[in-house]
Protein backbone atom coordinates (compact mmCIF):
# COMPACT_ATOMS: atom_id res chain seq x y z
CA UNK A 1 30.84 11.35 -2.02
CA UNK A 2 33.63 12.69 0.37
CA UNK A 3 35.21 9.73 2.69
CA UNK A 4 33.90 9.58 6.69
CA UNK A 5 34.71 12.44 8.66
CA UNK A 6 37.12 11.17 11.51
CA UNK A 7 33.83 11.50 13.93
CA UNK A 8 30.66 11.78 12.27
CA UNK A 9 28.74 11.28 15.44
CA UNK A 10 30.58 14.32 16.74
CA UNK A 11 29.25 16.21 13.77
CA UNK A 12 25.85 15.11 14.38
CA UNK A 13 25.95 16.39 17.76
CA UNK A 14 26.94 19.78 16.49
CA UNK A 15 23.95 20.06 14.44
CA UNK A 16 21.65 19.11 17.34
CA UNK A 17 23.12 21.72 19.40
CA UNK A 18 22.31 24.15 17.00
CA UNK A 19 18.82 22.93 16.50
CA UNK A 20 16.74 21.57 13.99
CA UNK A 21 13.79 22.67 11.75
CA UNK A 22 10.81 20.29 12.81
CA UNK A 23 8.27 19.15 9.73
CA UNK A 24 6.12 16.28 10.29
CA UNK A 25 5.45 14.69 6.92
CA UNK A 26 2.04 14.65 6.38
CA UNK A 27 -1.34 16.32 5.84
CA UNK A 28 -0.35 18.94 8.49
CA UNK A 29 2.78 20.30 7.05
CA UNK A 30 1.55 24.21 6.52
CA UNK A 31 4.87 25.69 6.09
CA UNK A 32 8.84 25.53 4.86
CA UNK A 33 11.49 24.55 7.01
CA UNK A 34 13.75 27.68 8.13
CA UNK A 35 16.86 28.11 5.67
CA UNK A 36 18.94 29.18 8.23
CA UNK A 37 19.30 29.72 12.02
CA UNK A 38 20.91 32.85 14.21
CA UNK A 39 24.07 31.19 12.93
CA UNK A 40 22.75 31.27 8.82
CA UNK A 41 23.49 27.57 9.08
CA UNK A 42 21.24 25.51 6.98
CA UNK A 43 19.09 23.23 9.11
CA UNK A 44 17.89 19.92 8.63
CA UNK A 45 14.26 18.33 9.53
CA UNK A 46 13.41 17.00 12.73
CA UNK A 47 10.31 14.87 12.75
CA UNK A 48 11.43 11.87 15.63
CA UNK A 49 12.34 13.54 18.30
CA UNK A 50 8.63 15.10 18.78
CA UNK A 51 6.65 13.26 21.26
CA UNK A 52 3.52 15.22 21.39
CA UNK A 53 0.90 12.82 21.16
CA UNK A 54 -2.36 14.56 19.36
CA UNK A 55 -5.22 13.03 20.02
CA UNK A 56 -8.94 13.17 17.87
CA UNK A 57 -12.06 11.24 17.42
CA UNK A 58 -13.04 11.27 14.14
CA UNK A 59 -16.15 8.94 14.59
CA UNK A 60 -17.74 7.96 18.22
CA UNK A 61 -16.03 4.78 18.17
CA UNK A 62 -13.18 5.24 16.24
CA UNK A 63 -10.08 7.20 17.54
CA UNK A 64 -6.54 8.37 16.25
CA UNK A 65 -3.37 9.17 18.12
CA UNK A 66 -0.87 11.37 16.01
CA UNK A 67 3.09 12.10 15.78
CA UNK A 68 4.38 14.41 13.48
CA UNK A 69 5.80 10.72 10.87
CA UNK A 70 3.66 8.21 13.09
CA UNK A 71 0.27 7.45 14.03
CA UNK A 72 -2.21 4.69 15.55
CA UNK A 73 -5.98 4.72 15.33
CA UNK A 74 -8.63 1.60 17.68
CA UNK A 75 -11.84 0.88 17.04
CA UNK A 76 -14.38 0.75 20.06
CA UNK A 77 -16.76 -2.52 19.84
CA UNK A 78 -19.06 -3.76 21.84
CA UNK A 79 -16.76 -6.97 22.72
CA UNK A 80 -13.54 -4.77 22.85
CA UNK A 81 -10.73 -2.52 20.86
CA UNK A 82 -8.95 -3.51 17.75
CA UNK A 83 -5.79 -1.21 17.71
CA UNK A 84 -4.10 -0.54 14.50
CA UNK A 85 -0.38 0.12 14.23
CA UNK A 86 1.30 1.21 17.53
CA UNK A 87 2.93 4.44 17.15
CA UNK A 88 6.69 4.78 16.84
CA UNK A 89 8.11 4.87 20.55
CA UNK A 90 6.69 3.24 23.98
CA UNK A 91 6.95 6.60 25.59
CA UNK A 92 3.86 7.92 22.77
CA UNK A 93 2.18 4.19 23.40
CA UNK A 94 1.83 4.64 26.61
CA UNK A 95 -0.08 8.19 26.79
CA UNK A 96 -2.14 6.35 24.06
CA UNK A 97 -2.59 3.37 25.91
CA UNK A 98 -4.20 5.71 28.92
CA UNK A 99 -6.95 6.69 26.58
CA UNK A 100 -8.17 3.94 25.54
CA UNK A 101 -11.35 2.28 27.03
CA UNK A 102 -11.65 -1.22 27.23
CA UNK A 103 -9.68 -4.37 26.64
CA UNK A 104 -7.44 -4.68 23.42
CA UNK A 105 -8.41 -7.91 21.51
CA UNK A 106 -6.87 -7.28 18.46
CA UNK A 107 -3.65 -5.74 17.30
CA UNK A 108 -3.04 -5.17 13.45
CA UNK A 109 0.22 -3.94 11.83
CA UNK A 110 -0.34 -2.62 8.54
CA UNK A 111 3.65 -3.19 7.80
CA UNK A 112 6.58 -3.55 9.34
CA UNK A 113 8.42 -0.10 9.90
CA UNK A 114 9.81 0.84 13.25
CA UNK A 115 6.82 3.95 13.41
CA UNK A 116 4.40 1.53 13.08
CA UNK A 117 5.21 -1.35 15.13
CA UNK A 118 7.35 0.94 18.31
CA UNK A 119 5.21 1.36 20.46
CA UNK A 120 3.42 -2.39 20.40
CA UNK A 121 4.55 -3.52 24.41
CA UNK A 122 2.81 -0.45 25.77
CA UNK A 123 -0.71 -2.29 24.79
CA UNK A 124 0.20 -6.04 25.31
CA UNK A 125 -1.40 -6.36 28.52
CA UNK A 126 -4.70 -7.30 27.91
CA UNK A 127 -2.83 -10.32 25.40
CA UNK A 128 -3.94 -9.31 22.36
CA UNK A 129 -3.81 -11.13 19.16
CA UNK A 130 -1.26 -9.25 17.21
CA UNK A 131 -2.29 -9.89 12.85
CA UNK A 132 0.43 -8.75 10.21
CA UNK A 133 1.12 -10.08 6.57
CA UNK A 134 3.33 -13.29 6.75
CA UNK A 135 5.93 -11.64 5.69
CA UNK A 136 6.28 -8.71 8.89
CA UNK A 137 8.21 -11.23 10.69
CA UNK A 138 11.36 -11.59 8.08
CA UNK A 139 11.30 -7.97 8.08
CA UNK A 140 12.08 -7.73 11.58
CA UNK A 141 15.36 -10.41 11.29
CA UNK A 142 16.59 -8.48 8.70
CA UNK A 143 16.69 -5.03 10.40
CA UNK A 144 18.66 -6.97 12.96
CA UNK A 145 20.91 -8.15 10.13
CA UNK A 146 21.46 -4.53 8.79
CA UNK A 147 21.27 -3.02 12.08
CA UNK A 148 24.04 -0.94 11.75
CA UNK A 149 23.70 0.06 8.21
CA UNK A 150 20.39 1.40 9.38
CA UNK A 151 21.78 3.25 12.42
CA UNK A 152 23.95 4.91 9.61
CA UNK A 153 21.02 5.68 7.62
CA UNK A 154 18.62 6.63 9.75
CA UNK A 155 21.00 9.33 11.23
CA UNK A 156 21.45 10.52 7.23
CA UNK A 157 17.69 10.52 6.66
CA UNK A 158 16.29 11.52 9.95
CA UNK A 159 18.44 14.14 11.51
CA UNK A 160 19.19 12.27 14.46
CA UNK A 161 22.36 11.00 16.34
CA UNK A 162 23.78 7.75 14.46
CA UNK A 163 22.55 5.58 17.93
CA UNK A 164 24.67 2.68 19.36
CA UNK A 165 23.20 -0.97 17.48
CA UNK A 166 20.83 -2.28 19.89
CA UNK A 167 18.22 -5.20 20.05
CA UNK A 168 15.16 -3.97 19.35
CA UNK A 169 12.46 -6.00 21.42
CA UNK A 170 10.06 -5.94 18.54
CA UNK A 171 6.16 -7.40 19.64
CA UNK A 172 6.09 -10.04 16.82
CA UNK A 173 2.67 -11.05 15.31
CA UNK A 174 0.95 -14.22 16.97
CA UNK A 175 -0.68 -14.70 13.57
CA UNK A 176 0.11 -13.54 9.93
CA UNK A 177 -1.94 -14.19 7.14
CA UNK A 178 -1.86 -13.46 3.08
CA UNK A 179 -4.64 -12.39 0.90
CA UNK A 180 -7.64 -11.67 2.70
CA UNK A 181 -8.69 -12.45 6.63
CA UNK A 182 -11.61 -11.28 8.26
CA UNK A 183 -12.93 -11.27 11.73
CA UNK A 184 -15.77 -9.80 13.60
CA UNK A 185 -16.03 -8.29 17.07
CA UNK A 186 -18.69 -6.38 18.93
CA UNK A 187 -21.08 -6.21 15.87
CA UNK A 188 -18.04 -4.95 13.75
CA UNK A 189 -16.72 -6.58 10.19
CA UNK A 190 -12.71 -6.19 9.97
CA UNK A 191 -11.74 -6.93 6.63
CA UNK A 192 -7.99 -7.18 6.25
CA UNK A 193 -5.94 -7.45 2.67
CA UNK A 194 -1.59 -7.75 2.29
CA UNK A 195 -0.84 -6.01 -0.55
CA UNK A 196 2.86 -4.99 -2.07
CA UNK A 197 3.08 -1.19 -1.98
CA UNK A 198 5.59 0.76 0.01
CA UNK A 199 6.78 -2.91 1.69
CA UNK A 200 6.16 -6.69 0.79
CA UNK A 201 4.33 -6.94 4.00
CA UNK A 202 1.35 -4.29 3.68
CA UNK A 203 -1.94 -4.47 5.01
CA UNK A 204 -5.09 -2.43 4.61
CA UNK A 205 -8.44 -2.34 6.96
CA UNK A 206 -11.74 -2.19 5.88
CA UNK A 207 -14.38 -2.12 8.50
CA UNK A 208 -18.05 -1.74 6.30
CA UNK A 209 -19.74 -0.94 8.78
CA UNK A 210 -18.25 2.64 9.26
CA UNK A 211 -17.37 2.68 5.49
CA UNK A 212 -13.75 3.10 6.93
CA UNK A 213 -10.27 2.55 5.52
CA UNK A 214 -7.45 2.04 7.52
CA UNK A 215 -4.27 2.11 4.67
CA UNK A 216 -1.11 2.04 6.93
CA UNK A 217 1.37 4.24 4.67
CA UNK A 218 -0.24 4.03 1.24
CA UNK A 219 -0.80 7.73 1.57
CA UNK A 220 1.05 10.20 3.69
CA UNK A 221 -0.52 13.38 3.41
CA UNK A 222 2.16 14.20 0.35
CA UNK A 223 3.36 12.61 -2.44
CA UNK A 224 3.70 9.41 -2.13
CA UNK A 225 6.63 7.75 -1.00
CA UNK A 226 7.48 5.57 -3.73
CA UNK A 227 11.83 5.98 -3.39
CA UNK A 228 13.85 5.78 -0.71
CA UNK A 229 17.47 6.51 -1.47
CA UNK A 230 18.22 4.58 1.50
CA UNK A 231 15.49 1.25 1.66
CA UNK A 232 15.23 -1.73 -0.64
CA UNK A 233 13.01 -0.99 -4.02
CA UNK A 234 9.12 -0.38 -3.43
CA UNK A 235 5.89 -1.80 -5.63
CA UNK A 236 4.70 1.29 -7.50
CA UNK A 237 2.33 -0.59 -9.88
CA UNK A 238 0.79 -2.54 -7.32
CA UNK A 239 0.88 0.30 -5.00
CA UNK A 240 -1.67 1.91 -7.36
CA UNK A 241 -3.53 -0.89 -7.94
CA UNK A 242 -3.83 -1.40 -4.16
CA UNK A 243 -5.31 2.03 -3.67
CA UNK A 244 -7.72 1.43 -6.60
CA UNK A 245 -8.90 -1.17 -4.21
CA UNK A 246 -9.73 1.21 -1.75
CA UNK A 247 -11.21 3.43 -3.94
CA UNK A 248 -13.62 1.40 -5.39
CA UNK A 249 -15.48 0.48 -1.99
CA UNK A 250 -16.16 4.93 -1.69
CA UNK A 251 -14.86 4.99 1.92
CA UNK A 252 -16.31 8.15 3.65
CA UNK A 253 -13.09 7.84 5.68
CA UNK A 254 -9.72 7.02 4.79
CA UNK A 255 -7.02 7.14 7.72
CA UNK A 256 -3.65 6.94 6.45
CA UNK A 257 -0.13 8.07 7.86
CA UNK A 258 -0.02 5.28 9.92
CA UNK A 259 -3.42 6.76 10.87
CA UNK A 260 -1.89 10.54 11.43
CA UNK A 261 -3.77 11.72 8.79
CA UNK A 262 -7.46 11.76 8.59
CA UNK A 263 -9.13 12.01 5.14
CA UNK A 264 -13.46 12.58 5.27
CA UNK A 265 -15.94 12.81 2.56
CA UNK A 266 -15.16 14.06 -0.64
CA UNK A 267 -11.81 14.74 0.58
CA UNK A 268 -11.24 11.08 1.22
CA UNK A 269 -11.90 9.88 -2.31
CA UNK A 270 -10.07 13.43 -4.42
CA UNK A 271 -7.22 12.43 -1.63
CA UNK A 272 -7.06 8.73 -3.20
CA UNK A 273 -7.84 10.21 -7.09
CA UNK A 274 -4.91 12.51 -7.23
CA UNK A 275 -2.27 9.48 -5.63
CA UNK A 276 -3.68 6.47 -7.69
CA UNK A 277 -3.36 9.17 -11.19
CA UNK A 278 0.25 10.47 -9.88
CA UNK A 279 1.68 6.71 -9.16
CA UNK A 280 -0.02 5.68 -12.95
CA UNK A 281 1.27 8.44 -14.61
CA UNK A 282 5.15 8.35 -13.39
CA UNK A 283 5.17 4.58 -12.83
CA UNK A 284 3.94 4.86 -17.24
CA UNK A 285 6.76 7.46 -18.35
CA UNK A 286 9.55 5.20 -16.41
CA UNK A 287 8.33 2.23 -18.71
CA UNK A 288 8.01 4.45 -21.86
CA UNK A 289 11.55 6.20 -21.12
CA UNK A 290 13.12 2.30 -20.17
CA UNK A 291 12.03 1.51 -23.52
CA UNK A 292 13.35 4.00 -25.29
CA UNK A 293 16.80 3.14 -23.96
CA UNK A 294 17.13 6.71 -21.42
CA UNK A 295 19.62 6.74 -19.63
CA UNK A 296 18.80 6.87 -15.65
CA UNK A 297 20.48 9.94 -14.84
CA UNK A 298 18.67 11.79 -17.69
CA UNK A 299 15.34 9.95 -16.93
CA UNK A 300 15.02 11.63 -13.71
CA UNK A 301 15.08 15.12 -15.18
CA UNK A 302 12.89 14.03 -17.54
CA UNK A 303 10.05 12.47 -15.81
CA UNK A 304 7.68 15.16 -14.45
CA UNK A 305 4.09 15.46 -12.52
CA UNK A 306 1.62 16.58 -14.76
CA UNK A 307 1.09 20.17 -14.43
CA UNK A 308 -2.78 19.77 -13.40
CA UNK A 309 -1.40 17.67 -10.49
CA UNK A 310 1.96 20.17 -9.33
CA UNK A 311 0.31 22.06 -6.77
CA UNK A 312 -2.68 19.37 -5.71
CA UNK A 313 -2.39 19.67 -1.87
CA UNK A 314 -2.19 15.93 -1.54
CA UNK A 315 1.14 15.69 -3.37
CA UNK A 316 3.22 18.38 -1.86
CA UNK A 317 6.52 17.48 -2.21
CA UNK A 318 7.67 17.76 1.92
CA UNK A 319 8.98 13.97 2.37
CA UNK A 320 9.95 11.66 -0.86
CA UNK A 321 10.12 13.60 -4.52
CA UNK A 322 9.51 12.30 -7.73
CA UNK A 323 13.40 11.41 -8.84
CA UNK A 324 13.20 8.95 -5.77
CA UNK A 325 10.14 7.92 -7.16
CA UNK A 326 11.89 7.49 -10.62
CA UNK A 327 14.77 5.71 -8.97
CA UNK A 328 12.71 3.29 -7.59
CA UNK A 329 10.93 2.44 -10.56
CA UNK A 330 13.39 2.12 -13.11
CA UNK A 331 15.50 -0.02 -10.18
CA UNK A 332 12.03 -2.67 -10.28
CA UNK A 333 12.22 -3.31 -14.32
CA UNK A 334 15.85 -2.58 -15.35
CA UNK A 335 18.61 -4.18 -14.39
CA UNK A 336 22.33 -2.04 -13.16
CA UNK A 337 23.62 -2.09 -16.17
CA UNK A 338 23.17 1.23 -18.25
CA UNK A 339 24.01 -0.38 -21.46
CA UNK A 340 27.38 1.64 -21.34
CA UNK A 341 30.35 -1.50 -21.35
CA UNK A 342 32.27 0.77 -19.13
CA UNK A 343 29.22 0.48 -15.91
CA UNK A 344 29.38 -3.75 -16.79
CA UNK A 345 32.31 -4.54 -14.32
CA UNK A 346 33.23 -0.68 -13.30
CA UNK A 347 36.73 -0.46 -11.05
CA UNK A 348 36.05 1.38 -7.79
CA UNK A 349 34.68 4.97 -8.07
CA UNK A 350 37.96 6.57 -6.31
CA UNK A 351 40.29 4.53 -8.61
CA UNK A 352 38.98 6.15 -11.27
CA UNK A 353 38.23 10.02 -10.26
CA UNK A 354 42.12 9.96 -9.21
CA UNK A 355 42.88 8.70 -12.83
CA UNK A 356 40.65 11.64 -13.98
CA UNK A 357 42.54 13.69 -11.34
CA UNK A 358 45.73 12.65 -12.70
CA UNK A 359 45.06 13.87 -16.20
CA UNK A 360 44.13 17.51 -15.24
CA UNK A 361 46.88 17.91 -13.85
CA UNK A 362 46.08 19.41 -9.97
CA UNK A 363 43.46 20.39 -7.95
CA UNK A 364 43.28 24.41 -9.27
CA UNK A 365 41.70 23.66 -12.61
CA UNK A 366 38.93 21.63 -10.44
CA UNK A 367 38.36 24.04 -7.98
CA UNK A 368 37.97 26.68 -10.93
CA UNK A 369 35.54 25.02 -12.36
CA UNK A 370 33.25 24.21 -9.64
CA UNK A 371 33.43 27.73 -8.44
CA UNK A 372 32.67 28.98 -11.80
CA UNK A 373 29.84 26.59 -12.45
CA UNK A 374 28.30 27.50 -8.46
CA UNK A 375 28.76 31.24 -10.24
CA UNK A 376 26.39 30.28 -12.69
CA UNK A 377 23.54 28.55 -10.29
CA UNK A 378 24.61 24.97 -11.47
CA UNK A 379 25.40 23.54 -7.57
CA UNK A 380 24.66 20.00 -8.11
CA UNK A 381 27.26 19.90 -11.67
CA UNK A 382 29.57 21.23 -9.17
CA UNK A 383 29.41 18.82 -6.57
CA UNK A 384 29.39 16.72 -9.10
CA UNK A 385 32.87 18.00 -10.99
CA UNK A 386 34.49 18.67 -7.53
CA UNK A 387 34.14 15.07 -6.17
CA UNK A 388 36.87 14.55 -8.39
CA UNK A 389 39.21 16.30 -6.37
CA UNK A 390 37.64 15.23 -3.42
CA UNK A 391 38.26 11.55 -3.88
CA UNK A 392 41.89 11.70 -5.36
CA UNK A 393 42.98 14.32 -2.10
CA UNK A 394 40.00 13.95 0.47
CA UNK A 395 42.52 16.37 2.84
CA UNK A 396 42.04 18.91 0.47
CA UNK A 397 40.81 22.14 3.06
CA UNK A 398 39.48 23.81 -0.02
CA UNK A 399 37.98 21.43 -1.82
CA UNK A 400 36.08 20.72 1.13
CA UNK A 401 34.94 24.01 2.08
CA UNK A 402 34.31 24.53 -1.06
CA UNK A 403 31.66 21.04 -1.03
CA UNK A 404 30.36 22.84 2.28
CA UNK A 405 28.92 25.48 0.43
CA UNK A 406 27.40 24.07 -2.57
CA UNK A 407 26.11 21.15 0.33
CA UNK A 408 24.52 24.25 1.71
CA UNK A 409 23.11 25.82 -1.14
CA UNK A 410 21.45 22.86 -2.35
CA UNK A 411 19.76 22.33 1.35
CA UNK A 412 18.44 25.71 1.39
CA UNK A 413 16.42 25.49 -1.85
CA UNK A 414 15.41 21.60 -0.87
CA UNK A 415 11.92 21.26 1.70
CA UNK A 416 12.12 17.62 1.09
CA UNK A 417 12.84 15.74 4.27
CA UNK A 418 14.78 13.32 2.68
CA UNK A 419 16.93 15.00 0.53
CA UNK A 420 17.09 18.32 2.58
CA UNK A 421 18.22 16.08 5.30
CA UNK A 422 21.25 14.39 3.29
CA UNK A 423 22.99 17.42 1.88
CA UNK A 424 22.60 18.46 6.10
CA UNK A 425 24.31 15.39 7.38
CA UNK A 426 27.45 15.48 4.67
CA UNK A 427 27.67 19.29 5.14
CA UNK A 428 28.27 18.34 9.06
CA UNK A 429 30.76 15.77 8.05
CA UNK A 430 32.85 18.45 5.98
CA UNK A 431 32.58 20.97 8.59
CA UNK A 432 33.88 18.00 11.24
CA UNK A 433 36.38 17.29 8.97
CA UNK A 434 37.50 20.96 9.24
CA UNK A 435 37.58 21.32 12.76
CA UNK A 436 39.70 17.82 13.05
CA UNK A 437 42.08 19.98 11.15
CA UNK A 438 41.90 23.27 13.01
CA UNK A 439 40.66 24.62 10.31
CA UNK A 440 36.76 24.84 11.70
């Protein structure tokens, strides 16, 4: 990876000048992000910055307000409104907040990401009780602990300006629970469960009454996001298990994406069939490749969807991918260590690329050979064989213009927010790089 830019933030304000390709991740995704603008610049994926509330009433008394990564979903009763999750912003809350009828009892978080818990002080003024998993609240302290780490990777993830660290004045719960709580209200059963899936602090709805499922994030309208290159490791066995929970109580609705994405019907339970078999059948090849000693770097290639599942239109690949999904995996059941003695008590990567540097004797033979590899449609060996030069002389102008192209190339084959969205936000870096240089 090529050392900071002298101003990233400057570089991230180029791209948003020249605009962004906007694909919310779930269900509604219909097409591919542009590969290029007036410019032919490669553009990342904008999915924050949208605050067009969509609104829909899927039954008469339950009701769902939609971002493009973020939604919230209330329940009329007879006695009042259980809202769950709260959107991502206060601005979205608060055109929510307008349409609902009647006094908010109950507020339910079903974990403890910023899209989900945003919006929360828009609806406190009826004083609602506000129910999360006993662990939401150490969550929150340790976003302010990593607050600028996140800032950083939000900005790489996101496509958005790296934002000044802040206080967030999170709406913490008033009481938290684990296992299994229920209440009623208004002639209404909530059954609430914590579960381990994409946090330690999940929580799932089931109201019997309506045969409804409320599941937070355990599906997003894609395949699942079970990797993060960016967030702490994630519970893909118990994720599974979780949604065979679901499953086995046939909902006739399942709202997931927060509650952006509304499942019905049949669709409802193939929607929850084709996540619980993908999870199982990944999560089982990590084990069987673990214990056959692969390394991680070959298990990724190796570990595919089945080819019954590749195009199933609940597992499109538009936000996480399945190496992320391998990453994560392998990270819950192995150790670091690669069994290579080499990776035990490794010196610092840029010690030893200029060592490797050193021995080939100047930057011509590298360059060569990254060119002639991009030649042959092998971008990512490139990168790879070019950071070499790119750690031992990060002023190199070729070097990095070369890394600016093969960045590029790799973005415009890549519709995967995440991914897409990092070789975007390093190709800005180079080209900031460049300009600090007068060479842009």
């Amino acid at each position: 990876m090529p050392p900071a830019a002298p101003s990233p933030r400057g570089g991230l304000a180029a791209r948003q000048r020249r605009g962004t390709t906007e694909v919310p991740k779930g269900k509604q995704v219909a097409e591919r992000p542009s590969s290029g603008g007036s410019d032919d610049t490669v553009k990342g994926i904008q999915v924050l910055q949208r605050q067009d509330v969509r609104f829909r009433d899927p039954r008469e008394d339950i009701h769902v307000a939609a971002l493009p990564i973020a939604g919230c979903a209330w329940v009329d009763t007879e006695e009042g409104v259980v809202l769950i999750d709260t959107l991502i912003s206060e601005s979205a809350a608060r055109k929510t907040r307008e349409r609902i009828r009647g006094e908010i009892k109950y507020i339910i978080y079903t974990h403890g990401h910023a899209d989900h818990l945003g919006g929360a002080r828009a609806f406190m003024d009826d004083g609602p009780e506000v129910i999360a998993s006993t662990y939401l609240p150490d969550r929150l302290e340790k976003y302010q602990m990593l607050a600028r780490y996140r800032a950083r990777s939000s900005a790489i993830q996101f496509n958005i300006p790296e934002l000044s660290v802040v206080a967030r004045d999170w709406v913490y719960p008033t009481r938290t629970f684990l296992g299994e709580m229920t209440f009623s209200l208004g002639g209404k059963t909530f059954e609430l469960h914590t579960a381990r899936a994409e946090t330690d602090d999940a929580c799932w709805v089931w109201i019997p009454e309506l045969k409804a499922a409320f599941i937070g994030d355990l599906m997003i309208g894609s395949f699942p996001n079970i990797g993060n290159p960016w967030k702490p490791t994630r519970f893909t066995l118990d994720w599974a298990k979780t949604l065979e929970e679901v499953r086995a109580r046939q909902p006739e609705l399942v709202l997931c994406n927060g509650a952006a994405v509304v499942y019905e019907g049949d669709e409802a339970l193939a929607a929850l069939d084709a996540n619980i078999e993908v999870i199982r059948n990944l999560h089982d090849q990590v084990v069987e490749f673990i214990n056959q000693g692969m390394h991680i770097t070959e298990m990724i290639h190796a570990v595919e969807i089945p080819d019954h599942l590749k195009e199933n239109p609940y597992l499109r690949l538009v936000y996480s991918r399945p190496e992320f999904f391998v990453f994560n995996t392998y990270r819950w059941y192995h150790g670091y260590f690669d069994d290579n003695p080499a990776n035990l008590l490794p010196r610092p990567q840029k010690e030893v690329n200029s060592e490797i540097f050193g021995l080939i004797g100047g930057p011509e033979k590298i360059l060569d050979r990254a060119r002639a590899l991009f030649a042959q449609g092998q971008a990512q060996l490139a990168l790879q064989v070019l950071d070499v030069l790119i750690q031992a002389e990060p002023g190199n102008l070729q070097a990095r213009r070369l890394h600016i192209e093969l960045l590029e190339k790799r973005a415009s084959e890549d519709y995967c927010l995440m991914s897409r969205n990092a070789w975007v936000y390093f190709m800005e870096r180079d080209r900031e790089f460049l300009r600090s240089r007068g060479d842009g």
